[in-house]
N, C-alpha and C. Protein backbone atom coordinates (compact mmCIF):
# COMPACT_ATOMS: atom_id res chain seq x y z
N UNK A 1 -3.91 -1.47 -15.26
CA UNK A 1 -4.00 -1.48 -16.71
C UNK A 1 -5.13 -0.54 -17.16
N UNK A 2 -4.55 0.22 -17.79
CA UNK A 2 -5.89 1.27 -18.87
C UNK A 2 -7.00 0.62 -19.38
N UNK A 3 -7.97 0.74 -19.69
CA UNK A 3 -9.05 -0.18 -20.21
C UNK A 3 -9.35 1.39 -21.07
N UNK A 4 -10.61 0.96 -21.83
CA UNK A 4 -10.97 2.02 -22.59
C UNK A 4 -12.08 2.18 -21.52
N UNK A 5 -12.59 1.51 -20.97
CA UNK A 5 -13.86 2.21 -19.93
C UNK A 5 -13.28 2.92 -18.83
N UNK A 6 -11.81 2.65 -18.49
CA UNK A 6 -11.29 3.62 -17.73
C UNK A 6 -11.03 4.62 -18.06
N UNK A 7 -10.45 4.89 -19.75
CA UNK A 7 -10.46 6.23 -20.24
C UNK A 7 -11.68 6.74 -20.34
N UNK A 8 -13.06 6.31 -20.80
CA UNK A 8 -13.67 7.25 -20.90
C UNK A 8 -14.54 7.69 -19.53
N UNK A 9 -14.05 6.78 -18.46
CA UNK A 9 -14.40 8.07 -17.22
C UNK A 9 -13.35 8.89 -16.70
N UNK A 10 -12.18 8.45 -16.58
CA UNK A 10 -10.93 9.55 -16.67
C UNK A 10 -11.44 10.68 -17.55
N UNK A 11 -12.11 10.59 -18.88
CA UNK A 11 -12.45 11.61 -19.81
C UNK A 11 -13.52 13.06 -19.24
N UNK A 12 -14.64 11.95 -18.28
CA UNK A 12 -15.68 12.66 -18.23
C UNK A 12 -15.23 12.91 -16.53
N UNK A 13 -13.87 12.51 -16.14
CA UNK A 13 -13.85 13.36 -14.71
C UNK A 13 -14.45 12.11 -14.07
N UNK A 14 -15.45 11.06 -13.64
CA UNK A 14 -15.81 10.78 -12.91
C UNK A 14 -14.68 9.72 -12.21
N UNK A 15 -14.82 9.67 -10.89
CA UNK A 15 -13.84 8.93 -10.31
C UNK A 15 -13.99 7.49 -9.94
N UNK A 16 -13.40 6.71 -9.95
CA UNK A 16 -13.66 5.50 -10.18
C UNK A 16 -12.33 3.98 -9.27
N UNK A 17 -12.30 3.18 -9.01
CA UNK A 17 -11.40 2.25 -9.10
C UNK A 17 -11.00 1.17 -9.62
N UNK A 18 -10.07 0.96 -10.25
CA UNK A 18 -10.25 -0.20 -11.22
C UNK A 18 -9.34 -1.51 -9.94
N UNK A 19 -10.12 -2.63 -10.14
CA UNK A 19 -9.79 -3.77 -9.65
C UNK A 19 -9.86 -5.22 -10.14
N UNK A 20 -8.40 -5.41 -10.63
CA UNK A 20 -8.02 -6.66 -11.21
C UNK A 20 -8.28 -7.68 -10.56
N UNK A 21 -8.15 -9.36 -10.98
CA UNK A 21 -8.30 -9.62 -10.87
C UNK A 21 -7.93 -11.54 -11.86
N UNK A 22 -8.08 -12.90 -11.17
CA UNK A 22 -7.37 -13.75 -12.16
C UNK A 22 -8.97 -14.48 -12.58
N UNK A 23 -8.24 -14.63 -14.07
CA UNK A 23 -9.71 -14.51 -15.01
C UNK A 23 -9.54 -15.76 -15.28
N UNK A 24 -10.92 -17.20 -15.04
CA UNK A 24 -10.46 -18.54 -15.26
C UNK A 24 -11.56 -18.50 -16.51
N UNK A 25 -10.95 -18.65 -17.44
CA UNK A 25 -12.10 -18.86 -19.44
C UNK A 25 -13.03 -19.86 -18.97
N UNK A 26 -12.95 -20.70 -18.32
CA UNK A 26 -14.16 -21.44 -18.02
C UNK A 26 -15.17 -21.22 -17.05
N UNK A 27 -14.67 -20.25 -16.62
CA UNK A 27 -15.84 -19.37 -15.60
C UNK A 27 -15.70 -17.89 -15.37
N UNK A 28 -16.65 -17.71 -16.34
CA UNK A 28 -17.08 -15.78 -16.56
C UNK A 28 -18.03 -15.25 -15.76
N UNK A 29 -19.03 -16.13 -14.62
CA UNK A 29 -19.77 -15.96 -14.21
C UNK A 29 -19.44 -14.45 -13.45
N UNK A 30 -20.11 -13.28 -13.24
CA UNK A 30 -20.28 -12.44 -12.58
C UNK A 30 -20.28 -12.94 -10.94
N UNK A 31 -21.29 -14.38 -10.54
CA UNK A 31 -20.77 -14.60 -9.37
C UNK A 31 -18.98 -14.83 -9.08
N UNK A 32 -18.57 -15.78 -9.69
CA UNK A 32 -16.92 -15.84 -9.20
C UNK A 32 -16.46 -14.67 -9.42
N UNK A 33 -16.89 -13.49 -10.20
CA UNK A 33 -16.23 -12.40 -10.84
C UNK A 33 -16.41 -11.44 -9.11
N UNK A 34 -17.04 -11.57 -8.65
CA UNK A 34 -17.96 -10.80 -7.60
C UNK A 34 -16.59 -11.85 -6.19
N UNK A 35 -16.81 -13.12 -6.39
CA UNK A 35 -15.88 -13.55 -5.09
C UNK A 35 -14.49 -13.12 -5.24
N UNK A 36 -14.28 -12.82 -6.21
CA UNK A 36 -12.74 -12.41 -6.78
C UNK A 36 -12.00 -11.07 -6.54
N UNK A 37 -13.20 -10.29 -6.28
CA UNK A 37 -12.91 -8.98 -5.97
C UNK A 37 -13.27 -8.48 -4.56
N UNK A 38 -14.00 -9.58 -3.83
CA UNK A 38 -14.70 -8.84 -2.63
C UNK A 38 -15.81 -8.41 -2.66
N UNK A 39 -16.80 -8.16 -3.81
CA UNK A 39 -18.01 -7.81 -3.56
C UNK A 39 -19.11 -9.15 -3.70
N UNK A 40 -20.23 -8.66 -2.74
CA UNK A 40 -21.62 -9.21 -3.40
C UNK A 40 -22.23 -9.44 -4.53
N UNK A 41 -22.40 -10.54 -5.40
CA UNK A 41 -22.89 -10.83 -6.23
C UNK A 41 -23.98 -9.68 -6.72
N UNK A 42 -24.45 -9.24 -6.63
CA UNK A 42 -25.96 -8.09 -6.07
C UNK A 42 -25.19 -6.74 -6.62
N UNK A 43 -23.86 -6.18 -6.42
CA UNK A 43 -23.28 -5.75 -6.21
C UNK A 43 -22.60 -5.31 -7.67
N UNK A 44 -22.22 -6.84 -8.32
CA UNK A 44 -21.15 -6.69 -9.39
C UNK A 44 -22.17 -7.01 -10.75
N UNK A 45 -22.77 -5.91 -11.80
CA UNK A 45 -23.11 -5.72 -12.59
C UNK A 45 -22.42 -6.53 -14.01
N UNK A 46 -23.60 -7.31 -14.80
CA UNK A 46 -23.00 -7.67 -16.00
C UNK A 46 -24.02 -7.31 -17.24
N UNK A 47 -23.17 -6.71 -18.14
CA UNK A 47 -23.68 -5.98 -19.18
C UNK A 47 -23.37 -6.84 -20.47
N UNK A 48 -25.03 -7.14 -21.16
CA UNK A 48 -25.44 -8.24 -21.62
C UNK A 48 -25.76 -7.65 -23.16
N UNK A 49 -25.38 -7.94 -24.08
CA UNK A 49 -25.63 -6.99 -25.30
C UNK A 49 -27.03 -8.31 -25.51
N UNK A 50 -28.35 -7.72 -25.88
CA UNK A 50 -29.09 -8.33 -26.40
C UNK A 50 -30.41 -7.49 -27.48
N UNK A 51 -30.61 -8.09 -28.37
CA UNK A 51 -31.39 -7.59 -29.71
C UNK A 51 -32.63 -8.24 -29.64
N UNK A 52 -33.41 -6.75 -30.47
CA UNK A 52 -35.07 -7.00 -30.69
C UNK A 52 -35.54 -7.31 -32.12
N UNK A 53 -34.04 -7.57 -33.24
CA UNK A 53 -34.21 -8.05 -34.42
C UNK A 53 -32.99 -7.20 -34.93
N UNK A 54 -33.11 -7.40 -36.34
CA UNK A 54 -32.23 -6.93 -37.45
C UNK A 54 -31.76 -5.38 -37.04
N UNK A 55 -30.34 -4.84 -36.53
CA UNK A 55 -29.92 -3.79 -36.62
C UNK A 55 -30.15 -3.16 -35.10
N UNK A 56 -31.02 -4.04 -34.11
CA UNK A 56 -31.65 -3.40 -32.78
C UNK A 56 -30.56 -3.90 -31.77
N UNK A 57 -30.40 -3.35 -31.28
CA UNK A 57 -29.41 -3.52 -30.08
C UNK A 57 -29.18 -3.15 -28.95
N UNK A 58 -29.64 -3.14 -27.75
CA UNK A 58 -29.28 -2.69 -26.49
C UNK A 58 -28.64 -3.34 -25.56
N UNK A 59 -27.99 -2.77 -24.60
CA UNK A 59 -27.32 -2.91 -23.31
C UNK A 59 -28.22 -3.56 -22.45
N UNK A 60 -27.98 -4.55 -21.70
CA UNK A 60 -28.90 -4.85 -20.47
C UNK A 60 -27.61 -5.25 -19.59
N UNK A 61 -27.51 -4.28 -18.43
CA UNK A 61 -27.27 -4.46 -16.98
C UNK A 61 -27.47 -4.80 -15.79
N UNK A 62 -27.74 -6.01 -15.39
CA UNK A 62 -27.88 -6.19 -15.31
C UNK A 62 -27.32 -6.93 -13.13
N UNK A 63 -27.91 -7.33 -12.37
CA UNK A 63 -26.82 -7.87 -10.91
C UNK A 63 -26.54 -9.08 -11.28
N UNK A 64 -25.38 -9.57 -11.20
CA UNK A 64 -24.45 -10.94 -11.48
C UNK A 64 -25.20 -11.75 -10.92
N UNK A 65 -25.77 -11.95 -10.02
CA UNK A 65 -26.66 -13.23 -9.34
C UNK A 65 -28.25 -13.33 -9.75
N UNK A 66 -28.45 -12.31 -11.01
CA UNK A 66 -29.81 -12.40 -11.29
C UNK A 66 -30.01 -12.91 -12.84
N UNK A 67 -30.96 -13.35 -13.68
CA UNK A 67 -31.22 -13.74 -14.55
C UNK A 67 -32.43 -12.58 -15.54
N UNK A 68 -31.77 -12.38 -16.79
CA UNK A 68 -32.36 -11.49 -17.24
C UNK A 68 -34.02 -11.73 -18.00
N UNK A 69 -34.58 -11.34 -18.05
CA UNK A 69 -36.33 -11.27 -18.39
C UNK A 69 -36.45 -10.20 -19.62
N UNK A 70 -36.65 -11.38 -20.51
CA UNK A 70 -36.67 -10.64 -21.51
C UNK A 70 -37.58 -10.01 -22.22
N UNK A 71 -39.17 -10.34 -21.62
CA UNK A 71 -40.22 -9.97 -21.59
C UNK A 71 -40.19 -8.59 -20.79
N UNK A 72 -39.48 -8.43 -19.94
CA UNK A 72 -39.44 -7.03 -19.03
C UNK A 72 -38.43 -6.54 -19.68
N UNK A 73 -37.15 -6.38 -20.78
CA UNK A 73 -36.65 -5.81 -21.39
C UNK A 73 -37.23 -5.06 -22.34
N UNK A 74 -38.15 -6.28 -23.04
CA UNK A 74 -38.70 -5.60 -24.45
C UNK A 74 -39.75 -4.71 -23.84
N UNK A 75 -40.14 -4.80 -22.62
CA UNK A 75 -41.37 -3.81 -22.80
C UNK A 75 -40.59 -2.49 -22.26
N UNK A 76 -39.78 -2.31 -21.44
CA UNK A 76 -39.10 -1.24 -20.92
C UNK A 76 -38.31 -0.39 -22.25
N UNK A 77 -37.96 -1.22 -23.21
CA UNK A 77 -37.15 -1.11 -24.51
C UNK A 77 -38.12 -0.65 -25.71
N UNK A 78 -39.21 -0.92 -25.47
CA UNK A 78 -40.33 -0.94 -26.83
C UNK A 78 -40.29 -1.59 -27.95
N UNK A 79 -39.71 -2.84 -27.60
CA UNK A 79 -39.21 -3.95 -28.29
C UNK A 79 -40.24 -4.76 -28.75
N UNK A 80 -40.66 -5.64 -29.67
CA UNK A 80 -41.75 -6.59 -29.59
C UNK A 80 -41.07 -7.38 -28.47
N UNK A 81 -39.67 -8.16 -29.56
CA UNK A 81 -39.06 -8.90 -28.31
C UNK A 81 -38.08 -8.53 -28.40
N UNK A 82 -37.55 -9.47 -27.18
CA UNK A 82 -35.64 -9.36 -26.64
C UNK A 82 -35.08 -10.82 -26.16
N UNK A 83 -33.65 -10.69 -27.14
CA UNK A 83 -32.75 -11.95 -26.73
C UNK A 83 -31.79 -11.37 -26.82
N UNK A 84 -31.22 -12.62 -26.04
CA UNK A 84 -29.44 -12.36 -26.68
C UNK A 84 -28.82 -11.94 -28.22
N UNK A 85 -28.23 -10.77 -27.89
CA UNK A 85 -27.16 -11.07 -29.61
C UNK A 85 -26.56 -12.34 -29.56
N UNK A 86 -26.66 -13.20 -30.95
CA UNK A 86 -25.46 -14.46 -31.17
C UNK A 86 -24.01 -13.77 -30.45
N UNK A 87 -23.35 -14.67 -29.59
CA UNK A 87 -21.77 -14.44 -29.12
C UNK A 87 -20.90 -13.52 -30.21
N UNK A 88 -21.05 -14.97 -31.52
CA UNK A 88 -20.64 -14.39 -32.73
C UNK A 88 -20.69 -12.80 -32.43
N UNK A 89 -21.87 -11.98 -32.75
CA UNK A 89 -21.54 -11.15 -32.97
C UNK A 89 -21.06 -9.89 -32.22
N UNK A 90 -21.12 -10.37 -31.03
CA UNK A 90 -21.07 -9.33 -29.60
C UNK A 90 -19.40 -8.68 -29.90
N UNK A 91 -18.17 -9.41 -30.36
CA UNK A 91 -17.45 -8.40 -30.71
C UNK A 91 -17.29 -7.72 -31.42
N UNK A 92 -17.78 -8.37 -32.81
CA UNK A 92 -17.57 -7.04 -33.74
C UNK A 92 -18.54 -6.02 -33.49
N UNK A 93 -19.55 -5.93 -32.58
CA UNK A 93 -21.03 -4.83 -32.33
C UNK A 93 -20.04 -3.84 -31.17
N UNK A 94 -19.19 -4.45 -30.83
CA UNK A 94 -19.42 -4.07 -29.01
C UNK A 94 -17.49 -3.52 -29.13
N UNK A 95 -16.98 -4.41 -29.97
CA UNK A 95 -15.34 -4.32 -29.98
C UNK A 95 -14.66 -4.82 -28.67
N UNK A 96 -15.90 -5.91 -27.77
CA UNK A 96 -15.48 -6.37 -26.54
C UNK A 96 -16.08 -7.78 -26.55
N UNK A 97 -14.94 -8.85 -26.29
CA UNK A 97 -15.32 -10.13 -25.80
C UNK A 97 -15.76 -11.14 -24.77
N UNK A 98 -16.91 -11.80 -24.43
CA UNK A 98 -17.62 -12.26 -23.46
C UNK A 98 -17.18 -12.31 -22.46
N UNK A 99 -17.05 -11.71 -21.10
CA UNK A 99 -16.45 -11.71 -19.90
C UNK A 99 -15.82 -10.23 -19.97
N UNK A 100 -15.94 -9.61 -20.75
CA UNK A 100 -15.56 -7.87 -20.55
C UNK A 100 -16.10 -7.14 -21.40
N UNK A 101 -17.40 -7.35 -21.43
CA UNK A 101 -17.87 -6.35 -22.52
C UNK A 101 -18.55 -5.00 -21.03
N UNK A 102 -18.54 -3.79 -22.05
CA UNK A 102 -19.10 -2.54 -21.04
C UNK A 102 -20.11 -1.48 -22.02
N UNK A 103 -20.41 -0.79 -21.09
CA UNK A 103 -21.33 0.30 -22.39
C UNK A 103 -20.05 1.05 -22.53
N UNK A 104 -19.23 1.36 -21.70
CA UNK A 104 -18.05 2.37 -22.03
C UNK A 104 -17.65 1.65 -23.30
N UNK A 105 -17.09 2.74 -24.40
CA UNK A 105 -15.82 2.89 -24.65
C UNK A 105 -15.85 1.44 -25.88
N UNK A 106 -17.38 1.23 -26.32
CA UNK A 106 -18.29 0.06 -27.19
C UNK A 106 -17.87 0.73 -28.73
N UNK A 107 -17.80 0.29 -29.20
CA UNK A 107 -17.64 0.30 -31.03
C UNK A 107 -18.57 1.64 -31.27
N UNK A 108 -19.84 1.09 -30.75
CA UNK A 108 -21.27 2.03 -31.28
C UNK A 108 -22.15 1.92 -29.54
N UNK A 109 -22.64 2.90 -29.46
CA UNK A 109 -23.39 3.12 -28.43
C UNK A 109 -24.53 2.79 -28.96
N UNK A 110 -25.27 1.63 -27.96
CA UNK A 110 -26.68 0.76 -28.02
C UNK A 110 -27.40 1.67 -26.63
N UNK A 111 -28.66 1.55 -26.75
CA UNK A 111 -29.11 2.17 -25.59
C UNK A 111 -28.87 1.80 -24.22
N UNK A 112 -29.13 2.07 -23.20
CA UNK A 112 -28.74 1.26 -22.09
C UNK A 112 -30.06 0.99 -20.82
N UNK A 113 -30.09 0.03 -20.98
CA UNK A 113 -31.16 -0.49 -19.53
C UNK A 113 -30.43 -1.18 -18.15
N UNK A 114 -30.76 -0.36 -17.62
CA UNK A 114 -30.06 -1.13 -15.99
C UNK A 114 -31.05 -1.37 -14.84
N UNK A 115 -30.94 -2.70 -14.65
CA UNK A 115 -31.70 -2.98 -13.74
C UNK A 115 -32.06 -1.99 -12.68
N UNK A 116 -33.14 -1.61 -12.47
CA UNK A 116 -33.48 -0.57 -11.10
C UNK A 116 -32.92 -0.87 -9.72
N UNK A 117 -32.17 -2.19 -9.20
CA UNK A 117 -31.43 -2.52 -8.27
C UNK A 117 -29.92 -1.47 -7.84
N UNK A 118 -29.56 -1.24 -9.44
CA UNK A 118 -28.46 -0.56 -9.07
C UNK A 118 -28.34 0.73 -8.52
N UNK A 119 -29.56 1.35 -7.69
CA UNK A 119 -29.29 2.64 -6.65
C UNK A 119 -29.51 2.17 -5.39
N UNK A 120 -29.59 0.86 -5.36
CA UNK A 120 -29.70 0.17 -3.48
C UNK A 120 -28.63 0.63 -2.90
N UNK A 121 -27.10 0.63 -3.69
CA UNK A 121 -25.88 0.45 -3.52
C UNK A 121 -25.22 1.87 -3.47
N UNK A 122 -23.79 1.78 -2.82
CA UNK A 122 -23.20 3.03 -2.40
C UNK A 122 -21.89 3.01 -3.89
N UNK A 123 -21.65 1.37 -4.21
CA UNK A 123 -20.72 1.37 -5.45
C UNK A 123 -21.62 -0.15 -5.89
N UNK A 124 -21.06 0.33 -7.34
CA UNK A 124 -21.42 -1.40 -8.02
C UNK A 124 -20.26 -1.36 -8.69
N UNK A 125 -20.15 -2.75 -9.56
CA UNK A 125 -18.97 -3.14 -10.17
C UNK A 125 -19.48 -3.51 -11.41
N UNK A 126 -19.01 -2.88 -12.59
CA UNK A 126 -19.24 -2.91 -14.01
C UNK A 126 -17.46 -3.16 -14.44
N UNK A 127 -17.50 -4.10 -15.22
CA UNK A 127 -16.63 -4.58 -16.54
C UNK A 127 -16.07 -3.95 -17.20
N UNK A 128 -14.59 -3.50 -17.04
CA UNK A 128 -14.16 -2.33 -17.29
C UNK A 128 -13.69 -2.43 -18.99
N UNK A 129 -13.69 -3.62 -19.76
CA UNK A 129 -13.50 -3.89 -21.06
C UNK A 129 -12.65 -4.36 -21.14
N UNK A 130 -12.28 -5.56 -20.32
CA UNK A 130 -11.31 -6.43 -20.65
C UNK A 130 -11.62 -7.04 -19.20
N UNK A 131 -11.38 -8.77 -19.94
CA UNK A 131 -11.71 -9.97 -18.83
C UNK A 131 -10.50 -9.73 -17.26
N UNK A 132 -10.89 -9.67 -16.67
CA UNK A 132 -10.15 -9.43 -14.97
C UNK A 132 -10.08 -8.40 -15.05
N UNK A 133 -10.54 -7.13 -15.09
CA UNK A 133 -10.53 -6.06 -14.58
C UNK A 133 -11.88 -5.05 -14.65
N UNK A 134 -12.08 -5.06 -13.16
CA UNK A 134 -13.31 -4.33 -12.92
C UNK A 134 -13.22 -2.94 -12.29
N UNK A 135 -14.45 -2.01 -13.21
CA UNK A 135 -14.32 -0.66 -12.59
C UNK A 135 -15.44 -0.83 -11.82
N UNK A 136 -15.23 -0.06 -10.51
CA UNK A 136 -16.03 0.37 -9.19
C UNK A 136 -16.21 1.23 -8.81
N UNK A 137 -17.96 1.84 -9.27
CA UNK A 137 -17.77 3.27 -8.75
C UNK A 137 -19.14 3.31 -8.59
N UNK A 138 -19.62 4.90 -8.47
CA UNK A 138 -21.11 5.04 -7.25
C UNK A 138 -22.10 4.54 -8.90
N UNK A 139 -23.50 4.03 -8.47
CA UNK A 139 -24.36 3.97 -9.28
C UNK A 139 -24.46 5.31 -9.67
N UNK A 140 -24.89 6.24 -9.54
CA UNK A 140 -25.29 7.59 -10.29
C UNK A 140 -24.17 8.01 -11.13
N UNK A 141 -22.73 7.64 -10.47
CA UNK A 141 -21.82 8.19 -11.79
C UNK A 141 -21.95 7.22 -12.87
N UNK A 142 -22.22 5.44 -12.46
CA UNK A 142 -22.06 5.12 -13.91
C UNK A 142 -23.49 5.38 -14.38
N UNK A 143 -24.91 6.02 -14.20
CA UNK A 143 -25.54 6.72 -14.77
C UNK A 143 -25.23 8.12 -15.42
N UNK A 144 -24.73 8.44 -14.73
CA UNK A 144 -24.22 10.26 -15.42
C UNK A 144 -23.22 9.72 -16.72
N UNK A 145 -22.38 8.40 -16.45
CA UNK A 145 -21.59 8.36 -17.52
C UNK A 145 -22.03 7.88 -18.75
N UNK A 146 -23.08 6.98 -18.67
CA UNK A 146 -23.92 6.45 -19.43
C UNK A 146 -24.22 7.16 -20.06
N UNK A 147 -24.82 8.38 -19.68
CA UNK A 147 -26.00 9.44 -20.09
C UNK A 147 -24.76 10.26 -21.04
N UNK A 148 -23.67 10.29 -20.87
CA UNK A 148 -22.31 10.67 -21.60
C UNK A 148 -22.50 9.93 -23.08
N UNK A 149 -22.89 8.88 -22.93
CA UNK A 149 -22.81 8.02 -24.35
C UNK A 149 -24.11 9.21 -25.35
N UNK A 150 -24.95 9.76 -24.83
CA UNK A 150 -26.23 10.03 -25.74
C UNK A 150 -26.40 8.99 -26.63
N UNK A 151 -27.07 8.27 -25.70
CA UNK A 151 -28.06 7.03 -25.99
C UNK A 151 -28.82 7.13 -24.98
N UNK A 152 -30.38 6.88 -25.44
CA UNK A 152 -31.13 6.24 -24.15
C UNK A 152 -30.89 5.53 -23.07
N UNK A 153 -30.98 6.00 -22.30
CA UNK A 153 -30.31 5.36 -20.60
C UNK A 153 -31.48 5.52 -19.67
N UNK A 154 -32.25 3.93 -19.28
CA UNK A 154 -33.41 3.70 -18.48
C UNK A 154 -33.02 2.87 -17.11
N UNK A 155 -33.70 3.22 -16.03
CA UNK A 155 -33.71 2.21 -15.49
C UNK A 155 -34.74 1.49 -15.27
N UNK A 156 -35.00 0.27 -14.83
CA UNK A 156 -36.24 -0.19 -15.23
C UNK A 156 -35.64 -1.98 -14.19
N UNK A 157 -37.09 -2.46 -13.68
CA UNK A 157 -37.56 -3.98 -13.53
C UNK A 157 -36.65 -4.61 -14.48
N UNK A 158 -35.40 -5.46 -14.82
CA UNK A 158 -35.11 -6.09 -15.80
C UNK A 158 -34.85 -7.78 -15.60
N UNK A 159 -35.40 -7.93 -14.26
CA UNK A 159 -34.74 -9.55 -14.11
C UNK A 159 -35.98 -10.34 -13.49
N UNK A 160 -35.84 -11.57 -14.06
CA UNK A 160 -36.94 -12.28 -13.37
C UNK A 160 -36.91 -12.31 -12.28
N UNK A 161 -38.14 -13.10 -11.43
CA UNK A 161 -38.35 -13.05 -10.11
C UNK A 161 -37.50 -14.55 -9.73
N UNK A 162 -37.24 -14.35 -8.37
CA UNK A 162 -36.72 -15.71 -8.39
C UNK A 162 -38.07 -16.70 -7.63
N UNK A 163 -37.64 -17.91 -8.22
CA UNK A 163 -38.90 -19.28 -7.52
C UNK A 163 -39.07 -19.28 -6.74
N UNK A 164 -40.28 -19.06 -5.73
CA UNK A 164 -41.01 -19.43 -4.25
C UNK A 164 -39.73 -20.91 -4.25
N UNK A 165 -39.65 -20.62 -3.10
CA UNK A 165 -39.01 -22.20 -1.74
C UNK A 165 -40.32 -23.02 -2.80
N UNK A 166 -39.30 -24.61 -3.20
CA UNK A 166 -39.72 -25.14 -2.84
C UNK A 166 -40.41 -25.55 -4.47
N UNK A 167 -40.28 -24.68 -5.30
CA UNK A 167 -40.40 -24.72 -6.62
C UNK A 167 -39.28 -24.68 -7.78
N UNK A 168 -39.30 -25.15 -9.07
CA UNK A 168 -37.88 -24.92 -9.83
C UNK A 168 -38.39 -24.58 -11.17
């Protein structure tokens, strides 16, 4: 199936694979999204629309098994702060609904922050814009494609640390 994030790397040439997948509404988690396809949690990227107030909006990309820090957003962002956009509004901002939203192929291009994890990897898996179907391709192309949007495109520290053993 075409996605619009598949057209706009078909657009810019970069090569890519798209891999479907069965989508359960009660679990969007990036982990099951990640067992579903064969990859590592670590692996399969979820892109988190979250705001620093009225009209502010960026991308956070984030690895499916990590939890985002929003104190390390806003400062990478120049944000005072950073949260989530309300759900509410993530489709009409984004023109994509929770479990397939992407920077591709978005209503309006928000800047983009991606966790600095994503050049460990030879491919990651980003949300091709629609729930069960994921595009897979090298980290640097979905940087080069990013950088296609002309929007700010950082990478940066974006997820908390996880708890010492033994703490919660």
């Amino acid at each position: 199936m075409k996605t619009n994030g598949a057209r706009f790397l078909e657009n810019l040439g970069i090569p890519f694979e798209l891999r479907e997948y069965e989508v359960d509404p009660e679990d969007l988690s990036a982990t099951t999204v990640a067992k579903k396809i064969g990859m590592p949690p670590e692996q399969v990227f979820k892109t988190l629309l979250t705001t620093g107030g009225p009209g502010a909006y960026v991308f956070a990309v984030i690895p499916g098994d990590a939890e985002l820090d929003f104190k390390k957003l806003a400062r990478a962002a120049s944000l005072r702060k950073a949260e989530m956009a309300p759900l509410k509004d993530v489709q009409p901002l984004t023109g994509y609904i929770r479990g397939g939203v992407t920077i591709f192929g978005a209503k309006k291009a928000y800047p983009v922050y991606v966790d600095e994890t994503v050049i460990l990897f030879d491919q990651i898996s980003v949300s091709a814009g629609t729930r069960g179907t994921q595009l897979i391709l090298s980290p640097n192309d979905y940087l080069r494609a990013a950088e296609a949007l002309e929007v700010p495109v950082q990478t940066a520290d974006l997820t908390k640390s996880p708890a010492p053993e033994g703490h919660a």
